[in-house]
Protein backbone atom coordinates (compact mmCIF):
# COMPACT_ATOMS: atom_id res chain seq x y z
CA UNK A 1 0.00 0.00 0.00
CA UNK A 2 1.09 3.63 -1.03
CA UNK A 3 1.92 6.21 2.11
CA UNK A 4 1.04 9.71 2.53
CA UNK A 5 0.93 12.37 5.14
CA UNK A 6 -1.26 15.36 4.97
CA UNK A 7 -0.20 18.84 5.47
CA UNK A 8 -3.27 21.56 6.44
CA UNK A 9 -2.89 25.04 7.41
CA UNK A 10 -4.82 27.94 8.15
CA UNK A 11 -4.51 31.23 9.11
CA UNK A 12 -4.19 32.20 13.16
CA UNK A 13 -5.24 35.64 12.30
CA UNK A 14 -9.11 34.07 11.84
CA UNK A 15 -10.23 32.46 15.03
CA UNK A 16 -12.93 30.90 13.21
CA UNK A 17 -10.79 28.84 10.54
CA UNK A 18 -10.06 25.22 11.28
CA UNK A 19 -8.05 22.78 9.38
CA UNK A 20 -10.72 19.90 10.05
CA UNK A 21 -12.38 20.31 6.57
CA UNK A 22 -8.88 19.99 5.01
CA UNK A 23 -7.80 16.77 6.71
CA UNK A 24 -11.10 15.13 6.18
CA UNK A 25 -11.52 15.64 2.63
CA UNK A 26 -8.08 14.71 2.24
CA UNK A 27 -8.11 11.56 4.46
CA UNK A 28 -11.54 10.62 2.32
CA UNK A 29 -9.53 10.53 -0.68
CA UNK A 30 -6.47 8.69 0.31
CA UNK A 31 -9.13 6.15 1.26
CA UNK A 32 -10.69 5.96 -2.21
CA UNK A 33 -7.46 5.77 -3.91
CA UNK A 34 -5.55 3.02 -1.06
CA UNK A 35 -3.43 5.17 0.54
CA UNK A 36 -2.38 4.68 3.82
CA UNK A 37 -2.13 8.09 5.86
CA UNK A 38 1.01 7.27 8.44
CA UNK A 39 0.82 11.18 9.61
CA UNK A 40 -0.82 14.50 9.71
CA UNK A 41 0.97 17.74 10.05
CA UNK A 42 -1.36 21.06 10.97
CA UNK A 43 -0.14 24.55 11.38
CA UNK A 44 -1.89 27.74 12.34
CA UNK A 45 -0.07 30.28 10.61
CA UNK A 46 -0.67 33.12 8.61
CA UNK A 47 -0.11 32.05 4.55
CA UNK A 48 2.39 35.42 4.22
CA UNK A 49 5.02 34.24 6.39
CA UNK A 50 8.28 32.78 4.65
CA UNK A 51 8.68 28.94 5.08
CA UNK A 52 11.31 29.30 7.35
CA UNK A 53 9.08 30.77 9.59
CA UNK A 54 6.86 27.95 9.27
CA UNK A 55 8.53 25.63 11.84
CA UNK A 56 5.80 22.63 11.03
CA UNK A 57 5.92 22.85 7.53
CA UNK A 58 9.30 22.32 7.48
CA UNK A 59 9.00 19.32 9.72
CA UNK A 60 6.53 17.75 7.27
CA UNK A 61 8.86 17.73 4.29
CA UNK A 62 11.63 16.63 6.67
CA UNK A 63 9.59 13.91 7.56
CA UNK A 64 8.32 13.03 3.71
CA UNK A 65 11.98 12.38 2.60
CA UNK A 66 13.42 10.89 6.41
CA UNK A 67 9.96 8.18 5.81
CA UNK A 68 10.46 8.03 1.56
CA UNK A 69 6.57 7.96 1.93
CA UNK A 70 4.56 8.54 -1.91
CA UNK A 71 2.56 11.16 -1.56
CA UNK A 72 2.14 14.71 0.17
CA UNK A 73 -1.54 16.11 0.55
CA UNK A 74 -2.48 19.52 -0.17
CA UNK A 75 -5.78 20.95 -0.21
CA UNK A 76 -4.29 23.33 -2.29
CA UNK A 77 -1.23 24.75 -4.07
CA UNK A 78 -0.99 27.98 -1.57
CA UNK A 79 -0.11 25.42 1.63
CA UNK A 80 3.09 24.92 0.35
CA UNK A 81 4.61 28.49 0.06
CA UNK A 82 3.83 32.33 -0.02
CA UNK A 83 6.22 32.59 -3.52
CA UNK A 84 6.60 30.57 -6.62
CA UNK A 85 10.33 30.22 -5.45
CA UNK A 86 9.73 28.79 -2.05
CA UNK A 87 6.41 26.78 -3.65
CA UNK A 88 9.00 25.42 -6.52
CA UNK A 89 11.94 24.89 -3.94
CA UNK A 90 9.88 22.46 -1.58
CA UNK A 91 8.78 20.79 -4.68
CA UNK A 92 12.52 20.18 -5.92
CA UNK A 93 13.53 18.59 -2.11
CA UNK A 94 9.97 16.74 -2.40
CA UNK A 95 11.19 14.98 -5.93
CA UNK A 96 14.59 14.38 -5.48
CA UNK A 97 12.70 11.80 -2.84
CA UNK A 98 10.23 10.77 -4.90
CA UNK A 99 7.94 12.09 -3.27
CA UNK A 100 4.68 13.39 -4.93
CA UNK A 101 2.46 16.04 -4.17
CA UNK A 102 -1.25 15.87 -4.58
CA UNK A 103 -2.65 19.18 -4.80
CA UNK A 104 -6.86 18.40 -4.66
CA UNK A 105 -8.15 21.36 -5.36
CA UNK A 106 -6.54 21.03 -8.92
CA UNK A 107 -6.68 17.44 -8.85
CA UNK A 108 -2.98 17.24 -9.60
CA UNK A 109 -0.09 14.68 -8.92
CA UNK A 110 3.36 16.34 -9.65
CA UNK A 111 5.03 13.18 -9.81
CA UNK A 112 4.06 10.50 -12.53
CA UNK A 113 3.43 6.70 -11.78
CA UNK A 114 6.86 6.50 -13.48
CA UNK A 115 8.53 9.02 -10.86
CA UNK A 116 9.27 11.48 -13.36
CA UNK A 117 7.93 15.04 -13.07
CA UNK A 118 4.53 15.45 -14.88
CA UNK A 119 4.54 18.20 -17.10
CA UNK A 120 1.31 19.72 -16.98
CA UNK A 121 1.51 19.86 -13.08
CA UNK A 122 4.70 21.71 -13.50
CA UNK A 123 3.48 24.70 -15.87
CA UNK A 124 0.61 24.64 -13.37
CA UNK A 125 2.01 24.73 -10.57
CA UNK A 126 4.55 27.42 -11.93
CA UNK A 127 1.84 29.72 -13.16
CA UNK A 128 -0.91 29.24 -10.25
CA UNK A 129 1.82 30.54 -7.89
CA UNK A 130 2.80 33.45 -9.91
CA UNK A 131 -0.54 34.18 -9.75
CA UNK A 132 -0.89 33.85 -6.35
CA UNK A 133 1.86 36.84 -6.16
CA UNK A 134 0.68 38.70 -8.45
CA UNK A 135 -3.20 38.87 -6.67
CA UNK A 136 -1.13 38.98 -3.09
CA UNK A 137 0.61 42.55 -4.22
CA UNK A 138 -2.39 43.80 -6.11
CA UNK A 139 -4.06 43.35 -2.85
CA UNK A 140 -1.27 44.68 -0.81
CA UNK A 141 -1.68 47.83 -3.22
CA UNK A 142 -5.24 48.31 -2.92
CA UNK A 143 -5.22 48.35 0.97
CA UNK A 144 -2.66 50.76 1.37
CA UNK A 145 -3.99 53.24 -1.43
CA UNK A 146 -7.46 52.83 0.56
CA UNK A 147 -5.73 53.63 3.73
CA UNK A 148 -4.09 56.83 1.91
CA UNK A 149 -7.33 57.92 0.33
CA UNK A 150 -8.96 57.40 4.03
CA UNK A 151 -6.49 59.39 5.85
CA UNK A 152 -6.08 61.94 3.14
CA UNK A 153 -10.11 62.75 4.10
CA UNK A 154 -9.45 62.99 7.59
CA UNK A 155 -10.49 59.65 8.61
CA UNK A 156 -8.82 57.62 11.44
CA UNK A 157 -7.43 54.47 12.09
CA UNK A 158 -7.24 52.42 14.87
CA UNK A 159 -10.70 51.24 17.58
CA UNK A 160 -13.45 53.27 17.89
CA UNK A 161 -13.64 55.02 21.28
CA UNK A 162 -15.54 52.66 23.76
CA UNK A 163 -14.74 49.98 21.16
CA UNK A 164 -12.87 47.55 23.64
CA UNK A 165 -14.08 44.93 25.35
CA UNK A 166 -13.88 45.50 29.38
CA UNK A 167 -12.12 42.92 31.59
CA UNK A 168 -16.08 41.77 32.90
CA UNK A 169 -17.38 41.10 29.28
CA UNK A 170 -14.62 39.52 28.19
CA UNK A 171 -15.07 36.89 31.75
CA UNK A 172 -18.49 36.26 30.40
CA UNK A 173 -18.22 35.65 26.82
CA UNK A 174 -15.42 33.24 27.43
CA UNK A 175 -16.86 31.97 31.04
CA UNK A 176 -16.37 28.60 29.50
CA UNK A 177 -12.89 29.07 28.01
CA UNK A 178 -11.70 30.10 31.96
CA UNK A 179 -13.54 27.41 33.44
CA UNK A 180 -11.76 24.80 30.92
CA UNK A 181 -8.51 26.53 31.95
CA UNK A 182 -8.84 25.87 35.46
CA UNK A 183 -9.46 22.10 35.37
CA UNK A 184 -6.27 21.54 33.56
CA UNK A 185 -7.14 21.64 30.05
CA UNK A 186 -4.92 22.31 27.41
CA UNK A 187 -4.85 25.56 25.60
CA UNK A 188 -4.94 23.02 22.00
CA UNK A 189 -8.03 21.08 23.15
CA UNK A 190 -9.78 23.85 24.40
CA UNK A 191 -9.50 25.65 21.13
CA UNK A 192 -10.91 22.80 19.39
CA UNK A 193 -13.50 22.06 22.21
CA UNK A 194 -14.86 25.78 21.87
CA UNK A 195 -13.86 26.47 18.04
CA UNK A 196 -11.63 29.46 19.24
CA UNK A 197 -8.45 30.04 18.23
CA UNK A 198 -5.01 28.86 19.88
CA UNK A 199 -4.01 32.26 20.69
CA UNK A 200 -7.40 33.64 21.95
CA UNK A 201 -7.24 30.74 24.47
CA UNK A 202 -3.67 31.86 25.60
CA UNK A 203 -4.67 35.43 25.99
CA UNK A 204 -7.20 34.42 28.06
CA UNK A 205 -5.08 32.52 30.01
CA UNK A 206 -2.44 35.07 30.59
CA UNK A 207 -5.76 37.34 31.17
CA UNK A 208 -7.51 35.64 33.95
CA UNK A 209 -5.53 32.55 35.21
CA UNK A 210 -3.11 33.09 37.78
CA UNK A 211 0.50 30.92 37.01
């Protein structure tokens, strides 16, 4: 039986994103095609950040090539790198392993049966991520000239006056969150137990729990 691992990220800037929809759909179709998942790799990270930066990412290829497993999972193309360089760069240490990546959202392997490089994935691949930059600084571009325009009218930025949350609304919309805390729980579970984010849970813990 082939081996994969899955890799899912998502960014911690959204408290409300999960990477459950990514491993499941992924672990559904390793199971159609007879593909034994050996590991799963999730990161909470915001998608601009370099791959260095991206501590378990890095462990997953590590592991890919250490293991010689067949496949890597991807929901999609972005998981693998902010640039085309870095996307084309894990790609080359992925293949010099034999290791192929299955992008699902194309429907892609970048490897063929034969181990050689497919093609098609490769002009894909190559042109979906320059893309992806391309979009990324026309974004970049519009947010800062909408800033400009803002501030250039007088407007303000920053939170509305009175727009904070005070210490006793904060207790009571996360009343469970603190009372999770106290029996022990970790701050992981207890963001997947309450569908909060990791970091929410720790600022409530530095907030209201007492070392």
């Amino acid at each position: 039986m082939k081996t994969a691992v899955i890799y899912a990220r998502v960014s911690s800037a959204n408290d409300r994103q999960d990477t459950t929809r990514q491993i499941e759909d992924l672990k559904r179709f390793a199971n159609s095609q007879n593909i034994e998942v050996i590991s799963i790799f999730e990161e909470h990270i915001s998608g601009a950040k370099k791959n260095e930066e991206r501590q378990v990412l890095t462990d997953c290829l590590q592991f890919c090539i250490k293991k010689n497993v067949d496949y890597l999972l991807l929901s999609e193309l972005s998981r693998l790198g902010r640039s085309t360089l870095q996307v084309l760069k894990s790609l080359d240490m992925l293949h010099e392993s034999k290791v192929s990546v299955y992008i699902q959202n194309l429907g892609l392997y970048t490897l063929q049966p034969n181990g050689e490089v497919n093609p098609i994935a490769s002009i894909m691949v190559t042109v979906l991520a320059e893309m992806a930059n391309i979009e990324r600084s026309n974004i970049t571009y519009r947010l800062n000239s909408g800033r400009a325009n803002y501030i250039a009218k007088g407007g303000k930025l920053g939170r509305k006056q009175g727009s904070i949350k005070t210490d006793d609304k904060k207790k009571e919309e996360y009343k469970d969150t603190i009372a999770l805390l106290k029996k022990g729980y970790s701050i992981r579970n207890i963001a997947k137990l309450q569908g909060i984010g990791i970091s929410t849970v720790q600022r409530i813990k530095n907030q209201f729990i007492k070392s």
